[in-house]
PDB file of N, CA and C in Angstrom:
ATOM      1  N   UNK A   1     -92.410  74.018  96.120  1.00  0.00           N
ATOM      2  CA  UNK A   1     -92.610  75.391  96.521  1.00  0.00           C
ATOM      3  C   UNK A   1     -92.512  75.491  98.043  1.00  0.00           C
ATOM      4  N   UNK A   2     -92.214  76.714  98.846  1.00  0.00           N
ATOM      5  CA  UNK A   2     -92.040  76.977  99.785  1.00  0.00           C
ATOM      6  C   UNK A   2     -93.461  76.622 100.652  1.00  0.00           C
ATOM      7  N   UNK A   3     -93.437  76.369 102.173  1.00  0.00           N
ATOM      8  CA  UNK A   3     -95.015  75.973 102.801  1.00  0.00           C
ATOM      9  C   UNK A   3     -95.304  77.736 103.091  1.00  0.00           C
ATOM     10  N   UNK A   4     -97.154  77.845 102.608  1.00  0.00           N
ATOM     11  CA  UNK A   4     -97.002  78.756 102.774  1.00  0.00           C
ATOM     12  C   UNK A   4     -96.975  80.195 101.946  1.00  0.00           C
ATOM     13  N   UNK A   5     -96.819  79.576 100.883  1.00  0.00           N
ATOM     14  CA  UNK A   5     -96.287  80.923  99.684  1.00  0.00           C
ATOM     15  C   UNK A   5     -97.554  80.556  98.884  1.00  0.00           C
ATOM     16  N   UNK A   6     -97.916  79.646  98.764  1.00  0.00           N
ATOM     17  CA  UNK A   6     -98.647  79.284  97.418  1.00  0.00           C
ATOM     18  C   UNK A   6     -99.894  80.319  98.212  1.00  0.00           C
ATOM     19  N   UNK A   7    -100.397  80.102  98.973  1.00  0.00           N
ATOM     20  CA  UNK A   7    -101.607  80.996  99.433  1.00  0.00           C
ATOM     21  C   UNK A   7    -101.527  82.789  98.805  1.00  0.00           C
ATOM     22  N   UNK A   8    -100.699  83.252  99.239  1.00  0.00           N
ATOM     23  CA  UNK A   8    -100.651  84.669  99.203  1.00  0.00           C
ATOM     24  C   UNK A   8     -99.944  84.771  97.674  1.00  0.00           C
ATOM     25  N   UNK A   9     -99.461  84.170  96.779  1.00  0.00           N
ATOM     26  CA  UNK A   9     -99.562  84.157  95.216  1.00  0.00           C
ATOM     27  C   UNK A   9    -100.269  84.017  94.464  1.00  0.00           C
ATOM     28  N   UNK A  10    -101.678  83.431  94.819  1.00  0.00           N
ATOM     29  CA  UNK A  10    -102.973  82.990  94.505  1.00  0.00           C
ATOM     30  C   UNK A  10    -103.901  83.977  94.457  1.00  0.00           C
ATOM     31  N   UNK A  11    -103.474  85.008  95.614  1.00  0.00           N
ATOM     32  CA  UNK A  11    -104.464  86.025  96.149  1.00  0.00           C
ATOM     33  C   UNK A  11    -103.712  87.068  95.425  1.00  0.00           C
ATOM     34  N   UNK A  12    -102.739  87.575  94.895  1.00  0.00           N
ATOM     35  CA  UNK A  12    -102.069  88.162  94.339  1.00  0.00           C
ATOM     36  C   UNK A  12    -102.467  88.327  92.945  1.00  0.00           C
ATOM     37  N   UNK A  13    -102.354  86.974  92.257  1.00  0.00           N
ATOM     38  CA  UNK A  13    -103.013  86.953  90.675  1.00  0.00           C
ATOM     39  C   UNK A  13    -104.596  87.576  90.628  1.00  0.00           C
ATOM     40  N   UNK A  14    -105.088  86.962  91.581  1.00  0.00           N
ATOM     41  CA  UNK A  14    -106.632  87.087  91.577  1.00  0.00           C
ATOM     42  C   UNK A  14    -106.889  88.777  91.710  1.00  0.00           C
ATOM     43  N   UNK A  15    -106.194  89.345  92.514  1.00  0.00           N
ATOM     44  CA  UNK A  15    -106.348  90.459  92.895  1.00  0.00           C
ATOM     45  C   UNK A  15    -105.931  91.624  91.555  1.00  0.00           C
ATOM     46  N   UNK A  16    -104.702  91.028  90.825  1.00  0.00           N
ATOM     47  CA  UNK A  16    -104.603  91.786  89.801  1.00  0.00           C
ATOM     48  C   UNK A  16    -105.262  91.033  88.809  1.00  0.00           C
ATOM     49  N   UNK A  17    -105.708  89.965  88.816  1.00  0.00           N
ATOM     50  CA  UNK A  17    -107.133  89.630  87.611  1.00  0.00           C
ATOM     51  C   UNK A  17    -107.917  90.641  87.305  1.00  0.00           C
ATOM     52  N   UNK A  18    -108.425  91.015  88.919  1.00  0.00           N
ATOM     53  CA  UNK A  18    -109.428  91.642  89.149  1.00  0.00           C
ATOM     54  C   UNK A  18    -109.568  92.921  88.800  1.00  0.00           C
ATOM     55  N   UNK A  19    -108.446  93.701  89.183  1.00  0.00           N
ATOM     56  CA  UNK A  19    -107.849  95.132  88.839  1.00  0.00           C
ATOM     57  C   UNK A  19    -107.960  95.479  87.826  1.00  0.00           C
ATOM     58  N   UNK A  20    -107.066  94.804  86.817  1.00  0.00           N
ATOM     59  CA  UNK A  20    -107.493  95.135  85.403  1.00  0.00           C
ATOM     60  C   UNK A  20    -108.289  94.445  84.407  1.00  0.00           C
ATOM     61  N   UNK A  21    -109.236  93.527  84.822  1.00  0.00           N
ATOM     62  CA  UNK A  21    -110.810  93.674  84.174  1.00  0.00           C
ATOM     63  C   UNK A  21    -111.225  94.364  84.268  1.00  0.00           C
ATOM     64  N   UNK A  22    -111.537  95.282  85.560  1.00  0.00           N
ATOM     65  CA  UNK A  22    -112.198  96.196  85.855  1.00  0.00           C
ATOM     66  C   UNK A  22    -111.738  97.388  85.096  1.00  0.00           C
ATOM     67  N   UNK A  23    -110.157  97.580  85.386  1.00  0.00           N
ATOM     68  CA  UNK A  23    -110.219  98.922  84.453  1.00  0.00           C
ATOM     69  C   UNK A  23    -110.231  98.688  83.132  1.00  0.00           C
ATOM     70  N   UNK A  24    -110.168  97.732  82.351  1.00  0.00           N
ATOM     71  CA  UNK A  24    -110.474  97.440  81.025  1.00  0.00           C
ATOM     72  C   UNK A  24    -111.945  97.973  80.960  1.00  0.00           C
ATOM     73  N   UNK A  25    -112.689  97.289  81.437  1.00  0.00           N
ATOM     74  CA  UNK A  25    -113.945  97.553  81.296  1.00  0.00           C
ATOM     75  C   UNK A  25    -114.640  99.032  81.734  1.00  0.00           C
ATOM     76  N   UNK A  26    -114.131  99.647  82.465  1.00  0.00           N
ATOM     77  CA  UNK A  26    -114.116 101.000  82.958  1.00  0.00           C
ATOM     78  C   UNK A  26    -113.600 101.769  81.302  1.00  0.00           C
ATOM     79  N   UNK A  27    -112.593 101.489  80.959  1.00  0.00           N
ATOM     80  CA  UNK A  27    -112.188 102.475  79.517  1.00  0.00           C
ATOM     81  C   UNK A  27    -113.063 102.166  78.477  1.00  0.00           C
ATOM     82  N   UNK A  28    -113.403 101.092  78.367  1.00  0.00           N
ATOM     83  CA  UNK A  28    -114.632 100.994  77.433  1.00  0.00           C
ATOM     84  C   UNK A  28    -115.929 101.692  77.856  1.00  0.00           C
ATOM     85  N   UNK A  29    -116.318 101.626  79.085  1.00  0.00           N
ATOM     86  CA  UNK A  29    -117.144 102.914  79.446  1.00  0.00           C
ATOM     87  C   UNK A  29    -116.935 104.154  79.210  1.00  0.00           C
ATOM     88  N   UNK A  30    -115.863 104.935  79.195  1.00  0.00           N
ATOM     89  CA  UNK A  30    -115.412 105.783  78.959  1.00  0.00           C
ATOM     90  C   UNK A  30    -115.192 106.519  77.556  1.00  0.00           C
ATOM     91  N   UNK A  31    -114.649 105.256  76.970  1.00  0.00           N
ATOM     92  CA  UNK A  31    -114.525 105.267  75.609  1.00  0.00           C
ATOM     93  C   UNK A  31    -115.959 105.669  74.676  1.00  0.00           C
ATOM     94  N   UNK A  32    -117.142 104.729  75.343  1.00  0.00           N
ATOM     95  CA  UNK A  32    -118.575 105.072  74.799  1.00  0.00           C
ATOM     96  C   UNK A  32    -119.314 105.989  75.640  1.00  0.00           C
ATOM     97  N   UNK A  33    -118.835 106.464  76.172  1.00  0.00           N
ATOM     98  CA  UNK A  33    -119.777 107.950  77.138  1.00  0.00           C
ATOM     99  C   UNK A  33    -119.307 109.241  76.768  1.00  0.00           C
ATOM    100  N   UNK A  34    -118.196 108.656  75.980  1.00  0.00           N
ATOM    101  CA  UNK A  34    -117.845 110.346  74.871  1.00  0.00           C
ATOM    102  C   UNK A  34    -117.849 110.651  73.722  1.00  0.00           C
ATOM    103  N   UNK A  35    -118.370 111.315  73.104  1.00  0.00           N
ATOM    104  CA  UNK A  35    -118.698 111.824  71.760  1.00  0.00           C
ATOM    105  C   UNK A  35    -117.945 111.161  70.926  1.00  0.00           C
ATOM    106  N   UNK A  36    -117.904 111.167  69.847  1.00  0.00           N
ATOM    107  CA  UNK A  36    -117.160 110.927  68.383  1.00  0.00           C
ATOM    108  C   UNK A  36    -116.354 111.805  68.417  1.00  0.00           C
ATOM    109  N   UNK A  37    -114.822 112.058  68.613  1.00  0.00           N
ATOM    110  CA  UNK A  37    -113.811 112.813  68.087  1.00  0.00           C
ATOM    111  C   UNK A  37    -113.541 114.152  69.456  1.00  0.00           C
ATOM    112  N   UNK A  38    -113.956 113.979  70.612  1.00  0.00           N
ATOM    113  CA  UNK A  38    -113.540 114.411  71.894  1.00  0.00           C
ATOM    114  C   UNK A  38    -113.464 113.358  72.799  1.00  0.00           C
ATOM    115  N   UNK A  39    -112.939 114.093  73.905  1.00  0.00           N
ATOM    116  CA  UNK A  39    -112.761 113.407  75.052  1.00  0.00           C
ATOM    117  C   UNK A  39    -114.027 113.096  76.314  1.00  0.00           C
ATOM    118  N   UNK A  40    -114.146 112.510  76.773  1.00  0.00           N
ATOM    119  CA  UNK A  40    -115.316 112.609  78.087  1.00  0.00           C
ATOM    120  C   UNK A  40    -115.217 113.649  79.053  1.00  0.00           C
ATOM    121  N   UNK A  41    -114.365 114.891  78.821  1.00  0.00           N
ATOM    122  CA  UNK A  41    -114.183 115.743  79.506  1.00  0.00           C
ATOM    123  C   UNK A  41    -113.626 117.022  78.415  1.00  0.00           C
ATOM    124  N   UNK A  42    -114.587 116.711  77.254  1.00  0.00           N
ATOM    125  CA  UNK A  42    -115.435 117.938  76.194  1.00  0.00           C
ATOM    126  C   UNK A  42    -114.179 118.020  75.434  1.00  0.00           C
ATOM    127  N   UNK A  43    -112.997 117.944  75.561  1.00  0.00           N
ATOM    128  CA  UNK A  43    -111.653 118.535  74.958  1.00  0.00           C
ATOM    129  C   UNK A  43    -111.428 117.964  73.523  1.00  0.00           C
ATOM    130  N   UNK A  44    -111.700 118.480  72.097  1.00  0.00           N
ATOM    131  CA  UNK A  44    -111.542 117.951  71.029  1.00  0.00           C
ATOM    132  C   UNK A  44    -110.172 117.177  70.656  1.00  0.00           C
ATOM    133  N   UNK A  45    -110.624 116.284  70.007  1.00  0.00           N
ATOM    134  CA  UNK A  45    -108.760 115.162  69.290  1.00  0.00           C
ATOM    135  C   UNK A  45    -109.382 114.966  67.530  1.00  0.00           C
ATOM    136  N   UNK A  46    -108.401 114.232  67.116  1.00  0.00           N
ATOM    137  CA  UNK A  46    -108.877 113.950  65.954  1.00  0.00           C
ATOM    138  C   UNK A  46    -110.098 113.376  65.651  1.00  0.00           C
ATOM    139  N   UNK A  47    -110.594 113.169  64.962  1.00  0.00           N
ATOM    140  CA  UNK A  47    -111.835 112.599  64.500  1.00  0.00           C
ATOM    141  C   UNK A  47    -110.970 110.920  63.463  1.00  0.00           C
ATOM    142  N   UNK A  48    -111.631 109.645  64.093  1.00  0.00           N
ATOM    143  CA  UNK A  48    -111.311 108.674  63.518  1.00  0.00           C
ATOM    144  C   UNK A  48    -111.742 108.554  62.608  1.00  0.00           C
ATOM    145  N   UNK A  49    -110.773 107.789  61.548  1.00  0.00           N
ATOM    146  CA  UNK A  49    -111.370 107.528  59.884  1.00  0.00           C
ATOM    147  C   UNK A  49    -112.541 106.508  59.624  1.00  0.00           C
ATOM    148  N   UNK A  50    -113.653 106.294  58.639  1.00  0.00           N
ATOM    149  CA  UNK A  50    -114.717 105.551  59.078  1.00  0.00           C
ATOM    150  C   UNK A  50    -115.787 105.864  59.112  1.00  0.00           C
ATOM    151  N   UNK A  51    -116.941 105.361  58.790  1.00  0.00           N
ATOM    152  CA  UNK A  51    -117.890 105.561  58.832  1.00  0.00           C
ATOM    153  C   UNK A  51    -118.674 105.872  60.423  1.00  0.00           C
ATOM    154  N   UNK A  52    -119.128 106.861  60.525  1.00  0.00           N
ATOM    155  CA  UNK A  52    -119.179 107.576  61.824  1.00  0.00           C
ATOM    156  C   UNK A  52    -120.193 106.501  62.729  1.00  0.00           C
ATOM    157  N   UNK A  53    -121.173 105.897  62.298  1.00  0.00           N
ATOM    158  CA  UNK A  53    -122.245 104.736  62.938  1.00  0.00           C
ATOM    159  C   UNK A  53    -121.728 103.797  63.271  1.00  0.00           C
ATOM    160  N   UNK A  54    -120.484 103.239  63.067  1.00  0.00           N
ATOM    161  CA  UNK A  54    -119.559 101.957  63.476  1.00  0.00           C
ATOM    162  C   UNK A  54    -118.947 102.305  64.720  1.00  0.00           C
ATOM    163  N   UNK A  55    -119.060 101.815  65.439  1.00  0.00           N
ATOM    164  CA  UNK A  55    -118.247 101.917  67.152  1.00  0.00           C
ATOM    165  C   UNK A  55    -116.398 101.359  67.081  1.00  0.00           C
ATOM    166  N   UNK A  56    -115.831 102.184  67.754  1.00  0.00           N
ATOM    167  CA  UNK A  56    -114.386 101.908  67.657  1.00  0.00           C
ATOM    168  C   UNK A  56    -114.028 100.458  67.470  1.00  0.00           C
ATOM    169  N   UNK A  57    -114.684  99.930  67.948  1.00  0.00           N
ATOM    170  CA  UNK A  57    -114.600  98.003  68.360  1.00  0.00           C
ATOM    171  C   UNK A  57    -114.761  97.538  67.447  1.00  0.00           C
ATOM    172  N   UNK A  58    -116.085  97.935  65.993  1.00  0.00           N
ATOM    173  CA  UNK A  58    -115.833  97.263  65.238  1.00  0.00           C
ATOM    174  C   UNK A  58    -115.225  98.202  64.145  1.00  0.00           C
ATOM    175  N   UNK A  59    -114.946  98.985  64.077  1.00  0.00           N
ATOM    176  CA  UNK A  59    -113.422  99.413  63.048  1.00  0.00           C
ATOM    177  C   UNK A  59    -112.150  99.058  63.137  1.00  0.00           C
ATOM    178  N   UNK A  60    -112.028  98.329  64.465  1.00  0.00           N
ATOM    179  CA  UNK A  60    -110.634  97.925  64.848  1.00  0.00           C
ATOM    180  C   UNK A  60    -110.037  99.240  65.134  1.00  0.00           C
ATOM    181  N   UNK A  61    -110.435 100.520  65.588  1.00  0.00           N
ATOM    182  CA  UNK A  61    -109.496 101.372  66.192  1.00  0.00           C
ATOM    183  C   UNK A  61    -109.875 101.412  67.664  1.00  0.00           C
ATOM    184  N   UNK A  62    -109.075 102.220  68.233  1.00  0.00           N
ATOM    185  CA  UNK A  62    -108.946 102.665  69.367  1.00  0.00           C
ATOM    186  C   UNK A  62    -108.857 104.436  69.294  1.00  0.00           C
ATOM    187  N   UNK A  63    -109.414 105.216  70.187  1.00  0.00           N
ATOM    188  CA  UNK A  63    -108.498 106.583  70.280  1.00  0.00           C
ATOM    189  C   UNK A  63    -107.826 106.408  71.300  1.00  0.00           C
ATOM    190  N   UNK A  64    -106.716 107.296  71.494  1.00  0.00           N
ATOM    191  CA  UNK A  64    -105.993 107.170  72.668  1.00  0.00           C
ATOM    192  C   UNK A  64    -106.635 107.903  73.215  1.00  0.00           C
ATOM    193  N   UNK A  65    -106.810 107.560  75.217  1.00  0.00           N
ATOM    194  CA  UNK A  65    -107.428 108.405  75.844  1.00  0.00           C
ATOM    195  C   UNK A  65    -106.498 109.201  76.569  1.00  0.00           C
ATOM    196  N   UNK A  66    -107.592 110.617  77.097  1.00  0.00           N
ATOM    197  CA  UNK A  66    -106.473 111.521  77.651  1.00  0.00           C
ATOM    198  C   UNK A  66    -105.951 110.863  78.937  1.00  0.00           C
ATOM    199  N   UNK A  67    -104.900 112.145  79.326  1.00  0.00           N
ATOM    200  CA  UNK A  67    -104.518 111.538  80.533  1.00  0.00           C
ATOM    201  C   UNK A  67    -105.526 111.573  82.153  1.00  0.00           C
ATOM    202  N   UNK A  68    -106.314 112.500  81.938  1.00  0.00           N
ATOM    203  CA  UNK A  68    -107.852 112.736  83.194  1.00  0.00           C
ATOM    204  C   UNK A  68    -108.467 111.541  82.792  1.00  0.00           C
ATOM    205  N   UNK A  69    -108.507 111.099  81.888  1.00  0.00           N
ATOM    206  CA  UNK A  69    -109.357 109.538  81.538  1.00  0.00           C
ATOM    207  C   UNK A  69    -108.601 108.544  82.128  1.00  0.00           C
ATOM    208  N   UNK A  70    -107.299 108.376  81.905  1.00  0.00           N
ATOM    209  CA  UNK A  70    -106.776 107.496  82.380  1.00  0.00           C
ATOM    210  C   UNK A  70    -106.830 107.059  83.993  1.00  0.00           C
ATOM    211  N   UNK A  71    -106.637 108.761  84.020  1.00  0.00           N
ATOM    212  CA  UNK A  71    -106.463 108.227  85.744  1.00  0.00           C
ATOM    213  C   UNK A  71    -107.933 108.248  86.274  1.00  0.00           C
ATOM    214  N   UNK A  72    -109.466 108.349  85.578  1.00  0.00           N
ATOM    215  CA  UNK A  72    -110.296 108.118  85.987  1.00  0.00           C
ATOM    216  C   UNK A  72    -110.332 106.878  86.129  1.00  0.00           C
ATOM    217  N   UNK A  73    -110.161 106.526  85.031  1.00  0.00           N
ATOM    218  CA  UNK A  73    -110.717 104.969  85.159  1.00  0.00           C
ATOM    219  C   UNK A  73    -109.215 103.845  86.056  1.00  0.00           C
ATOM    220  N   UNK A  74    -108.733 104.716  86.226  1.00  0.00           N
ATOM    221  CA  UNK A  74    -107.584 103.855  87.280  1.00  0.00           C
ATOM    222  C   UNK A  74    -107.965 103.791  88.472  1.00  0.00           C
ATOM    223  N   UNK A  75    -108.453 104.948  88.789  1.00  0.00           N
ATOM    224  CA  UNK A  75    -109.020 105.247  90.102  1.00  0.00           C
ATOM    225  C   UNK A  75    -110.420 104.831  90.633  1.00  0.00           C
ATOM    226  N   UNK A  76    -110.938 104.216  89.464  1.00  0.00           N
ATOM    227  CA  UNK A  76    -111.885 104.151  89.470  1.00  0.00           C
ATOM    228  C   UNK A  76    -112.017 102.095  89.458  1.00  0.00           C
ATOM    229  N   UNK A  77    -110.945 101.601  89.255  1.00  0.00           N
ATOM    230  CA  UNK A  77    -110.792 100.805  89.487  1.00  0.00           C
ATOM    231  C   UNK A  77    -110.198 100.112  90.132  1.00  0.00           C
ATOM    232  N   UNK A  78    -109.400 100.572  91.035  1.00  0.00           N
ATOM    233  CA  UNK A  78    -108.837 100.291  92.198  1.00  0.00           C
ATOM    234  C   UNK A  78    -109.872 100.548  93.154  1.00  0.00           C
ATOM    235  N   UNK A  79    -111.062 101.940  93.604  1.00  0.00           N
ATOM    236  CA  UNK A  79    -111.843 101.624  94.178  1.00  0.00           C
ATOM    237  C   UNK A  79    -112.850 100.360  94.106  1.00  0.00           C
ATOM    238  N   UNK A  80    -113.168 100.121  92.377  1.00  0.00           N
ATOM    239  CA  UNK A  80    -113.865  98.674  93.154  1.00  0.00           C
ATOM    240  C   UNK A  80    -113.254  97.584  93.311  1.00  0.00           C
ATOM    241  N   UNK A  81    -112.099  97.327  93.121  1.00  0.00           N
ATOM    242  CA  UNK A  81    -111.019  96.387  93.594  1.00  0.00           C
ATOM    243  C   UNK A  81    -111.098  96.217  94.973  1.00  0.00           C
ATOM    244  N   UNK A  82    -110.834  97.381  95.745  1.00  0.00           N
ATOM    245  CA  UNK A  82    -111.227  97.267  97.238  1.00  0.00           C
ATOM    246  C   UNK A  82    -112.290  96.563  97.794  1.00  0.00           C
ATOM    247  N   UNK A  83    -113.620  97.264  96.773  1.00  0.00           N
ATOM    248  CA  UNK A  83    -114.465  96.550  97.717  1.00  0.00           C
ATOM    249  C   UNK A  83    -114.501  94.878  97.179  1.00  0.00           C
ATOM    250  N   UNK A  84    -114.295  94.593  96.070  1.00  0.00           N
ATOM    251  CA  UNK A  84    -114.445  93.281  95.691  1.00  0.00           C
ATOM    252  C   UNK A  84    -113.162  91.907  96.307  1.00  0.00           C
ATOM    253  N   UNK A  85    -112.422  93.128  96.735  1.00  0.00           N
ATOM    254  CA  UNK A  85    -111.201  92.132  97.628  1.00  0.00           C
ATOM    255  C   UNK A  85    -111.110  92.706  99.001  1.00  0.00           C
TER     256      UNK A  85
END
């Protein structure tokens, strides 16, 4: 490898390690701070199939989140990216 490179490729991975743990873990916040069958910003979607007391995680679904969710928790993870790098 080039002298030199290996440093700032290292800091690169780590940095997007970091990025999206965080926003992983940010949508799962998100995901459980909103009702059954809306969004975290009140707007109704379907209602998932299932027994309503089971959490998405263990039904094996997901809802898709809106797009104000998305970019919350994007934004929301790039700010602590900053401070953690």
């Amino acid at each position: 490898m080039l002298q030199g490179v290996s440093a700032p490729i290292v800091g690169a991975a780590a940095e997007n390690a970091c990025l999206f743990l965080i926003y992983n873990k940010i949508q799962e916040v998100i995901r459980t701070a909103s009702r059954p069958g809306h969004t975290i910003f009140g707007s109704p979607i379907a209602a998932l199939e299932g027994p309503e007391f089971l959490s998405e995680k263990a039904r094996g679904k997901r809802r898709e989140m809106s797009m104000g969710e998305l970019a919350m928790a994007a934004g929301m993870a790039g700010a602590f990216a900053s401070f953690v790098l």
